[in-house]
N, C-alpha and C. Protein backbone atom coordinates (compact mmCIF):
# COMPACT_ATOMS: atom_id res chain seq x y z
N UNK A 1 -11.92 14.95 2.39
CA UNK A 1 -10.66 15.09 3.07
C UNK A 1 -9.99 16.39 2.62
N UNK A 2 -9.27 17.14 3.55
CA UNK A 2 -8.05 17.94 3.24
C UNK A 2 -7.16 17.42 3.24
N UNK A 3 -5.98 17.64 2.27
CA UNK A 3 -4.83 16.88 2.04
C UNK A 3 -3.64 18.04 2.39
N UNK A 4 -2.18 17.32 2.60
CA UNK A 4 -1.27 18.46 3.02
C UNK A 4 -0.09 17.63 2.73
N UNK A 5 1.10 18.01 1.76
CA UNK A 5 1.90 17.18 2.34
C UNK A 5 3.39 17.44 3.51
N UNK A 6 3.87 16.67 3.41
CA UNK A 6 4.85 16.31 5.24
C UNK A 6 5.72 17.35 4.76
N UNK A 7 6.65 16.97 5.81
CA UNK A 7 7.48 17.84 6.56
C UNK A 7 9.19 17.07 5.90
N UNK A 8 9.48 18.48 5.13
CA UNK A 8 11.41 18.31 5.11
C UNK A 8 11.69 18.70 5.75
N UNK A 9 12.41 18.10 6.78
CA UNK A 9 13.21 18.85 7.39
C UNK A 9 14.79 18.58 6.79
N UNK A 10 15.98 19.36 7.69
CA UNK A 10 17.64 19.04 7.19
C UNK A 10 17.52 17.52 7.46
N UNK A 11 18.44 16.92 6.97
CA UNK A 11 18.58 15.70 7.42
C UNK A 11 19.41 15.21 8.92
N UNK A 12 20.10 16.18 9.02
CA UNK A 12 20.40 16.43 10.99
C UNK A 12 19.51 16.56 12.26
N UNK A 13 17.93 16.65 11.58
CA UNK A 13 16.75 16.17 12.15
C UNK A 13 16.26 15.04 12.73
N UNK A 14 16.55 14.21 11.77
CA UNK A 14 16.17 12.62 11.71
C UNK A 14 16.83 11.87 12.02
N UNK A 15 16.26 11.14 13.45
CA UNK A 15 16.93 10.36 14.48
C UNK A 15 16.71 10.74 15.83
N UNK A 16 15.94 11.25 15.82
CA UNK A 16 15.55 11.81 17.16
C UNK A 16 14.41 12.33 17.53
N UNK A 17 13.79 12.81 18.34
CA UNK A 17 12.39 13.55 18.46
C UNK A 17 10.90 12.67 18.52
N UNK A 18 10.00 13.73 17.50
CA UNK A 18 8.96 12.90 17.69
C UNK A 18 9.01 11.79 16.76
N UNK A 19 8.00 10.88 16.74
CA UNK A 19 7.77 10.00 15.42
C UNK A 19 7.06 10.10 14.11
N UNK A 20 8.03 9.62 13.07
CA UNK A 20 6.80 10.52 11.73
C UNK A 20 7.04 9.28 10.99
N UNK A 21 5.74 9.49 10.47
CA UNK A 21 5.26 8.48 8.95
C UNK A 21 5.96 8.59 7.81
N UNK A 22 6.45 7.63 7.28
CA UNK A 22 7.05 7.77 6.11
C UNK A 22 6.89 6.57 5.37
N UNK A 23 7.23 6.47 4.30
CA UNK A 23 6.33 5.59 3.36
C UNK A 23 6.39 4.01 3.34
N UNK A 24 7.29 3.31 4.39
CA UNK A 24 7.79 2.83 5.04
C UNK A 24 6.81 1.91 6.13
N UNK A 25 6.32 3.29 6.37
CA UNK A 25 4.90 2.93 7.75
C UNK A 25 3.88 2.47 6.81
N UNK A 26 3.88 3.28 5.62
CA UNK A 26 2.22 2.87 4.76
C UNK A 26 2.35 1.53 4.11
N UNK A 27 3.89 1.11 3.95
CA UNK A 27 3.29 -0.23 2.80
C UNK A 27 3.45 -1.16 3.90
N UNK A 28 4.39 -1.45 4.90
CA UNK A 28 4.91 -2.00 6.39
C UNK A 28 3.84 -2.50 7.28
N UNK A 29 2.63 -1.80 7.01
CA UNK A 29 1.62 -2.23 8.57
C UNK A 29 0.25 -2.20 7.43
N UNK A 30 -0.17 -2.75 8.29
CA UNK A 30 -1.94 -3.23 7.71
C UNK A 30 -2.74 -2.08 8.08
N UNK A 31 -2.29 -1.11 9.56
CA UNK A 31 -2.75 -0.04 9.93
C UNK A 31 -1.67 0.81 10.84
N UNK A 32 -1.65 1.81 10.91
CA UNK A 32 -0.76 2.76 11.62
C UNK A 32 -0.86 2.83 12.64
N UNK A 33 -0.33 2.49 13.99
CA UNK A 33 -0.14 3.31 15.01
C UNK A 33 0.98 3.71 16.07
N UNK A 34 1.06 4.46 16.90
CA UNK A 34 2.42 5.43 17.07
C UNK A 34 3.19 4.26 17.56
N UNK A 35 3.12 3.35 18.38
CA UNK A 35 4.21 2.38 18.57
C UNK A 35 5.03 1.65 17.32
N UNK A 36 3.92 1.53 15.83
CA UNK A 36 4.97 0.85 14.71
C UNK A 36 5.37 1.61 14.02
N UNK A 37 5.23 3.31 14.30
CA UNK A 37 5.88 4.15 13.72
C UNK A 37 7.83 4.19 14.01
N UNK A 38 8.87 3.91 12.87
CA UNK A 38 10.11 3.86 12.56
C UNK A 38 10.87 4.85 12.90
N UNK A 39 10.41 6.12 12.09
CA UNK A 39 11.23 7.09 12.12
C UNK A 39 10.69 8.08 13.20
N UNK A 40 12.21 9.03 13.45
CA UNK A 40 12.35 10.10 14.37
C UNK A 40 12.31 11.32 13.69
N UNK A 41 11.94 12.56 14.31
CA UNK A 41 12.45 13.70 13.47
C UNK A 41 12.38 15.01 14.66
N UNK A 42 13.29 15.61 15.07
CA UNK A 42 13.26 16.72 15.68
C UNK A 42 12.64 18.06 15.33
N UNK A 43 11.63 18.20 15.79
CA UNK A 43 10.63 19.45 15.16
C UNK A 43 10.29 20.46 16.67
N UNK A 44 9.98 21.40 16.49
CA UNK A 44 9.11 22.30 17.79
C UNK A 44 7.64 21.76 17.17
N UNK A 45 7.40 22.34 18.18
CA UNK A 45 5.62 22.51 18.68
C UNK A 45 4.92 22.77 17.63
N UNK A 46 4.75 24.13 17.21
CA UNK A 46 4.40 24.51 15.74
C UNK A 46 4.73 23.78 14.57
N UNK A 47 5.67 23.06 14.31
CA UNK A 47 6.19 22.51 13.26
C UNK A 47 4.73 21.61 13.15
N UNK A 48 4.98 20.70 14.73
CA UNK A 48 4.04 19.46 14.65
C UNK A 48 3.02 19.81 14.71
N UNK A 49 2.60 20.85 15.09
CA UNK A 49 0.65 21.10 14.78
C UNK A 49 0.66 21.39 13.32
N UNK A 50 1.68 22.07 12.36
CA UNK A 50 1.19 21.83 11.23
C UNK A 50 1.09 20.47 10.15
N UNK A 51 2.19 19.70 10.76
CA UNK A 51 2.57 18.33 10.31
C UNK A 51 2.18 17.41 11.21
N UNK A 52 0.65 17.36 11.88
CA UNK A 52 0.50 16.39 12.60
C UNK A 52 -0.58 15.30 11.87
N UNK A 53 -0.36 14.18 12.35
CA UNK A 53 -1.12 12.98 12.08
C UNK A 53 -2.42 12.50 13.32
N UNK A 54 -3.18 12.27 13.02
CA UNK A 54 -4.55 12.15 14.31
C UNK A 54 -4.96 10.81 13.93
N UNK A 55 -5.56 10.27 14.47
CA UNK A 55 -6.46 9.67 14.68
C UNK A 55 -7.58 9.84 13.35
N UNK A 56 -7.57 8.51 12.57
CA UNK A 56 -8.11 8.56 11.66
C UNK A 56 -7.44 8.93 10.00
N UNK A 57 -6.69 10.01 10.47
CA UNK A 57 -6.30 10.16 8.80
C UNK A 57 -5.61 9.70 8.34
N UNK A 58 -5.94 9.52 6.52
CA UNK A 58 -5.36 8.28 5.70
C UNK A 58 -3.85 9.33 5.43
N UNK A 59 -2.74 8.28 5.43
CA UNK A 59 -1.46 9.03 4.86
C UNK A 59 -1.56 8.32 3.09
N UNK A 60 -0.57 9.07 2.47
CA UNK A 60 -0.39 8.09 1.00
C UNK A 60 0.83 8.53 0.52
N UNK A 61 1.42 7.76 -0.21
CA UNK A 61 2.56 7.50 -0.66
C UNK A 61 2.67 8.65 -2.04
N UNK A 62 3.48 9.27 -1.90
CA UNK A 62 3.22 10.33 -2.60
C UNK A 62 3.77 10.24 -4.50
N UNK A 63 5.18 9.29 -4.16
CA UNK A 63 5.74 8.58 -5.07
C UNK A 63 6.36 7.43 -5.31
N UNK A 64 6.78 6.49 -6.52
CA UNK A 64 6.99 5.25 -6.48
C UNK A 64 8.01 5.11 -8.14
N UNK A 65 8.50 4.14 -7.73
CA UNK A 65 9.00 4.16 -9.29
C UNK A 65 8.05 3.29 -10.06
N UNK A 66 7.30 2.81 -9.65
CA UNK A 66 6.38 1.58 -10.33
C UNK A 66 5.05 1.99 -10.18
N UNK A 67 4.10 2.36 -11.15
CA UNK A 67 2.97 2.85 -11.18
C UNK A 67 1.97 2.29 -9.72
N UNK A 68 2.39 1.24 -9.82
CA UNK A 68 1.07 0.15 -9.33
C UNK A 68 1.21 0.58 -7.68
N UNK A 69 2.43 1.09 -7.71
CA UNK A 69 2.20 1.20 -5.47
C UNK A 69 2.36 3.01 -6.07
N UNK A 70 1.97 3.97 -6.55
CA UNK A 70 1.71 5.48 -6.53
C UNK A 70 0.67 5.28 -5.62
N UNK A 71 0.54 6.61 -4.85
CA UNK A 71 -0.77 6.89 -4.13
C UNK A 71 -1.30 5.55 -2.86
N UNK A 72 -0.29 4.77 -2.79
CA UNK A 72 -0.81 3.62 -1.82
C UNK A 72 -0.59 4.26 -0.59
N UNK A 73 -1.99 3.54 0.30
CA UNK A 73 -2.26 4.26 1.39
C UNK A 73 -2.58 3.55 2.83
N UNK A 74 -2.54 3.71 3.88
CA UNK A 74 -2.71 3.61 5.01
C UNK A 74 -3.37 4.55 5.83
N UNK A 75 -3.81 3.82 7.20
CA UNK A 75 -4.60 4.75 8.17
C UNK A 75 -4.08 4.81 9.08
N UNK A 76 -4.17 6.07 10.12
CA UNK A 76 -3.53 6.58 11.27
C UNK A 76 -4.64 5.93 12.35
N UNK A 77 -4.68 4.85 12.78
CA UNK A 77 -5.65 4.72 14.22
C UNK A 77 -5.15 4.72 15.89
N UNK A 78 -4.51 5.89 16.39
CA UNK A 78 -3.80 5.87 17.33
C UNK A 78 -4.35 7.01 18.11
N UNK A 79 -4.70 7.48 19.21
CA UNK A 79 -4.56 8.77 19.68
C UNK A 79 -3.21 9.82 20.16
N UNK A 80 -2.23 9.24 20.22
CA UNK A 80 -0.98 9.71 20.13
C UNK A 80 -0.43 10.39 18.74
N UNK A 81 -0.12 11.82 18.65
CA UNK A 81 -0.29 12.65 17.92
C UNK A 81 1.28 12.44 17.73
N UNK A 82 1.12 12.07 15.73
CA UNK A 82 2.60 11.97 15.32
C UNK A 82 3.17 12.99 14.16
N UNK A 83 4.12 13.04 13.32
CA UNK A 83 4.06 14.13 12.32
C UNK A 83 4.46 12.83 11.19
N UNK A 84 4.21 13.70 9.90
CA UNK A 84 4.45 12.86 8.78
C UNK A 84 5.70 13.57 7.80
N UNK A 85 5.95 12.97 7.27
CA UNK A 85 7.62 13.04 6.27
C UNK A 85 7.21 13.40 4.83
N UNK A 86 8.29 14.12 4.61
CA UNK A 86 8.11 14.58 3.42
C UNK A 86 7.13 13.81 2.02
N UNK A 87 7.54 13.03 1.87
CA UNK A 87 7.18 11.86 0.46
C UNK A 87 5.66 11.41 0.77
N UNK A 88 5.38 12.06 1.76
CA UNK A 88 3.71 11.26 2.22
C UNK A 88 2.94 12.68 2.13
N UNK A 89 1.41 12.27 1.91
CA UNK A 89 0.51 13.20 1.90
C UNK A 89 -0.46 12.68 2.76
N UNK A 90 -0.79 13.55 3.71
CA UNK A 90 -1.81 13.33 4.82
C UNK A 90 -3.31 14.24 3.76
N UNK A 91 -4.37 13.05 4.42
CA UNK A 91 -5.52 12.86 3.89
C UNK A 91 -6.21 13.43 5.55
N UNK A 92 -6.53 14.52 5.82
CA UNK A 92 -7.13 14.99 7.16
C UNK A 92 -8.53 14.45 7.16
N UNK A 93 -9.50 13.64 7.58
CA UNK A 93 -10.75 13.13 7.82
C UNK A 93 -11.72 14.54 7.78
N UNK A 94 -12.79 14.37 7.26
CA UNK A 94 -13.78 15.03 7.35
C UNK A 94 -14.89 13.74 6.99
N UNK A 95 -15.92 14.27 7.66
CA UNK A 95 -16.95 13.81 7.55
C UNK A 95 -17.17 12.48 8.78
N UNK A 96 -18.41 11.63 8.67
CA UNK A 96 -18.61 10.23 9.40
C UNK A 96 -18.30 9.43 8.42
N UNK A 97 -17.58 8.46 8.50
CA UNK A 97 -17.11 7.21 8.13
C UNK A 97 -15.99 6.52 9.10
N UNK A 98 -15.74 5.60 8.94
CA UNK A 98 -14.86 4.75 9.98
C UNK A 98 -13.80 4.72 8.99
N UNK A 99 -12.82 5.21 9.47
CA UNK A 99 -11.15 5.40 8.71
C UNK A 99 -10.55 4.02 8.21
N UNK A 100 -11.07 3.03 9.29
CA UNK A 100 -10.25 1.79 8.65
C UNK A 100 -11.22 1.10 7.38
N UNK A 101 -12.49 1.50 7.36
CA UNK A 101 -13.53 1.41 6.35
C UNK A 101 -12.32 1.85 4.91
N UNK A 102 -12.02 3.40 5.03
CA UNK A 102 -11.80 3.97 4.12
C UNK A 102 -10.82 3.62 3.74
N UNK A 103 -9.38 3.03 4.24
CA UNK A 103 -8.19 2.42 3.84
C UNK A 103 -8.60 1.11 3.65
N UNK A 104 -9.58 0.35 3.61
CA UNK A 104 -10.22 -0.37 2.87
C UNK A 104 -10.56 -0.93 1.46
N UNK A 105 -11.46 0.69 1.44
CA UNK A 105 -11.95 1.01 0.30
C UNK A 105 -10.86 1.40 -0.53
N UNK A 106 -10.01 2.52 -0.17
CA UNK A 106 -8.94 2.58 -1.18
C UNK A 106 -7.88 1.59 -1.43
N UNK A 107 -8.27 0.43 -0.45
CA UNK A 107 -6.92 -0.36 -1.15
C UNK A 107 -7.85 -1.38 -2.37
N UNK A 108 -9.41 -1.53 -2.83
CA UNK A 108 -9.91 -1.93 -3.71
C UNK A 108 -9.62 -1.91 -5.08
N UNK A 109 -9.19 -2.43 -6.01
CA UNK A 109 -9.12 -2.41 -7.21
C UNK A 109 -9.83 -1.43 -8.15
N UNK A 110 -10.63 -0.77 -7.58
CA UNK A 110 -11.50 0.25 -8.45
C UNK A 110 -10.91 1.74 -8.06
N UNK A 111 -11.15 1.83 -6.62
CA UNK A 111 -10.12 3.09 -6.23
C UNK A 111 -8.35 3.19 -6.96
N UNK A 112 -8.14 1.98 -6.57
CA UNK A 112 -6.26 1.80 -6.70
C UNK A 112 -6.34 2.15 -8.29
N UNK A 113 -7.35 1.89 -9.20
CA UNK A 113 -7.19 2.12 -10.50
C UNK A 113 -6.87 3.72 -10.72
N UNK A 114 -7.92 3.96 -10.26
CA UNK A 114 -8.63 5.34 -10.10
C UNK A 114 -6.94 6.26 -9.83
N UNK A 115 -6.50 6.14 -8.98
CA UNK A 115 -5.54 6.57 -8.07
C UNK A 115 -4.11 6.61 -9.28
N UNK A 116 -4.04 5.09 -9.42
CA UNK A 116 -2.95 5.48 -10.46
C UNK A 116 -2.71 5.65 -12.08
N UNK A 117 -4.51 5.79 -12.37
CA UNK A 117 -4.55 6.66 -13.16
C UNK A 117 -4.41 8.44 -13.25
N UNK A 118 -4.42 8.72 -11.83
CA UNK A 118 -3.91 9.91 -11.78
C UNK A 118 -2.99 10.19 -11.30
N UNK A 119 -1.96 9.19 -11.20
CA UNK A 119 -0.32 9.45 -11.33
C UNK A 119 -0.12 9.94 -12.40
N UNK A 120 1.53 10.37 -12.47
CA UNK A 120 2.19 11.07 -13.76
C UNK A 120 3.25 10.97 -13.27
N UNK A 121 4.08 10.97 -14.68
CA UNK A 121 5.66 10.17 -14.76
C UNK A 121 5.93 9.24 -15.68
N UNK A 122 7.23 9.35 -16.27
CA UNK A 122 7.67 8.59 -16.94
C UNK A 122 8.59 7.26 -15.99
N UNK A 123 9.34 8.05 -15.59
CA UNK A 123 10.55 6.95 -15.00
C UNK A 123 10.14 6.72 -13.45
N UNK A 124 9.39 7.79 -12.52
CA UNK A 124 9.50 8.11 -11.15
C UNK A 124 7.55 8.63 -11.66
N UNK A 125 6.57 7.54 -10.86
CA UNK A 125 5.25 7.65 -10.70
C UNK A 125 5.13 9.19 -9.93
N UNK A 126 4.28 10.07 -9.41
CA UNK A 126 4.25 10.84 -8.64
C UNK A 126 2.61 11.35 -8.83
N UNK A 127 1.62 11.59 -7.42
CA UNK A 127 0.36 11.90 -7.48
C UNK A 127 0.56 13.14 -6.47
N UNK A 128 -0.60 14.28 -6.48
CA UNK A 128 0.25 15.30 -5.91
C UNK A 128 -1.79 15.62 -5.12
N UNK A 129 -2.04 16.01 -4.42
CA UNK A 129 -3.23 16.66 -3.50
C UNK A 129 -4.16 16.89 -4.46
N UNK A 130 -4.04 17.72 -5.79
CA UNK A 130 -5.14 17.63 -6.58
C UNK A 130 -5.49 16.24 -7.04
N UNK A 131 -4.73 15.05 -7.88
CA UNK A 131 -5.36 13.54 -8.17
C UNK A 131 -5.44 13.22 -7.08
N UNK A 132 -5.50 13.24 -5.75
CA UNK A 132 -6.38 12.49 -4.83
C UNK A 132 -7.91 13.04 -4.29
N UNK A 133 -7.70 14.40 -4.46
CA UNK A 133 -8.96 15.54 -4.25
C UNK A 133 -9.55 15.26 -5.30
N UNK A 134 -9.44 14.72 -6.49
CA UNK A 134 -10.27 14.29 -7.73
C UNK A 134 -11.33 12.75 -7.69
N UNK A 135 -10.76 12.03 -6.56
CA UNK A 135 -11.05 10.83 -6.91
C UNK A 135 -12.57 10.59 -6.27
N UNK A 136 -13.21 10.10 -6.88
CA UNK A 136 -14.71 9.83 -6.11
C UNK A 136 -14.92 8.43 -5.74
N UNK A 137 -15.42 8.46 -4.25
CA UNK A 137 -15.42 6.98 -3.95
C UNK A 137 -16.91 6.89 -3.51
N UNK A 138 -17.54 5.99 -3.08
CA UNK A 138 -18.78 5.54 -3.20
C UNK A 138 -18.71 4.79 -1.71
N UNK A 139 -19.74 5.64 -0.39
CA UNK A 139 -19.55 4.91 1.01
C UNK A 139 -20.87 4.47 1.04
N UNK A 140 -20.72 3.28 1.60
CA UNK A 140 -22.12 2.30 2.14
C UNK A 140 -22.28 3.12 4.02
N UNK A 141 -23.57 2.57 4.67
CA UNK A 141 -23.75 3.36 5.72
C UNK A 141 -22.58 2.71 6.41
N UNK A 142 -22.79 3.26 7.74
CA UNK A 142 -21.66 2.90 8.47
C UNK A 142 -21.91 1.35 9.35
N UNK A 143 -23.19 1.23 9.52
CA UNK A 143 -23.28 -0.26 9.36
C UNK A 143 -22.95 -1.05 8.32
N UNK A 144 -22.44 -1.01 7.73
CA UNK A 144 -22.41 -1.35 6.67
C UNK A 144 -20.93 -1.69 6.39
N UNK A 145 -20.43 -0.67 6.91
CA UNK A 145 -19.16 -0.28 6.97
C UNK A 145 -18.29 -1.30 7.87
N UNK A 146 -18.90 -1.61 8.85
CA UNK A 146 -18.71 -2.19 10.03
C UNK A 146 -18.53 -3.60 9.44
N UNK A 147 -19.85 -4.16 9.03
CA UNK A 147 -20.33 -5.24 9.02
C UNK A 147 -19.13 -6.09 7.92
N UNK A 148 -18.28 -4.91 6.47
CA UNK A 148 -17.33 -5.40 5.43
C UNK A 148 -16.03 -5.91 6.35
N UNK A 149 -16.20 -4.98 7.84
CA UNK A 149 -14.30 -5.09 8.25
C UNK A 149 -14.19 -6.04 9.28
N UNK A 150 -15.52 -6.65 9.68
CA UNK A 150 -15.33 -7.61 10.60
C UNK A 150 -14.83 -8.77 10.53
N UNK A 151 -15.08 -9.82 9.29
CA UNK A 151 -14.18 -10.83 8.58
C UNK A 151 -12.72 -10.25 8.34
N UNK A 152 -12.42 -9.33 7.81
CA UNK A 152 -11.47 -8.23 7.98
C UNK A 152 -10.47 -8.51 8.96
N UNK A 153 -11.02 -7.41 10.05
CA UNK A 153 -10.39 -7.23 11.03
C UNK A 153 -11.24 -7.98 12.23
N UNK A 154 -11.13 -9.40 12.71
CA UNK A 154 -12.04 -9.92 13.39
C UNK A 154 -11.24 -9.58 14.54
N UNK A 155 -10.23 -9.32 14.94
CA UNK A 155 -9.69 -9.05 16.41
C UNK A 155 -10.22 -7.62 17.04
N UNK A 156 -10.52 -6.65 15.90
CA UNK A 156 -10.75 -5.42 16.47
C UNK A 156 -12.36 -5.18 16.72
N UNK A 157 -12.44 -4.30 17.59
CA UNK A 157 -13.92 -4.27 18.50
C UNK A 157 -14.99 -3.48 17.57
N UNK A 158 -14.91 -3.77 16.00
CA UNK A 158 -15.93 -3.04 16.00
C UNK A 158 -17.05 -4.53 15.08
């Protein structure tokens, strides 16, 4: 993955415009998409191609006051192109794997360890693009992949 994080805008932004992820969306839904997205934010064109969310990529919670939700994450599965908020870090997809596979995998006890062992903070947790670019995860094929999310997710078609 390439990682990036969101978009400050003034706060005379927000309430209007397009829809953006905020950390809100990641602990709130089991998976992301643009209809259970909350917040508004008034941006141009450019803003949102640099702060956009696609199809597939994992967002994460950038900070927490409590170790245990640092770095907690969600997936974008929508084709409706949204932007993301400051406090979140977009995880851009590379490679083959199935995205809801991967917000899966990172919500596992071995990743989540992983993850907030590379938080830092005393009072206020915080993980920043390098501890998530550090973390190594371990993918089964994509059958495979399939076959973990179907008990899972038995409503969805895969």
């Amino acid at each position: 993955m390439t990682f990036q994080n969101g978009i400050n805008a003034p706060s005379e932004r927000y309430g209007n415009g397009i829809k953006y992820i905020s950390v809100m969306d990641i602990l709130n839904n089991t998976y992301i998409t643009y209809d259970r997205i909350k917040g508004l934010v008034d941006i141009d064109t450019q803003t949102l191609r640099n702060f956009s969310v696609e199809y597939g990529d994992i967002v994460f919670q950038r900070s927490s006051e409590t170790p245990e939700d640092i770095g907690r994450s969600n997936v974008y599965l929508d084709e409706k192109i949204a932007a993301f908020g400051g406090f979140v870090i977009r995880g851009k997809r590379k490679g083959n794997y199935d995205p809801l596979f991967l917000k899966y995998l990172l919500d596992s006890r071995t990743a989540r360890k992983e993850i907030v062992r590379m938080g830092q903070g005393a009072q206020h947790y915080n993980i920043g693009q390098e501890g998530l670019r550090s973390i190594a995860l371990f993918f089964p094929t994509e059958e495979e992949q399939h076959s973990v999310l179907k008990p899972q997710f038995p409503k969805d078609s895969r």
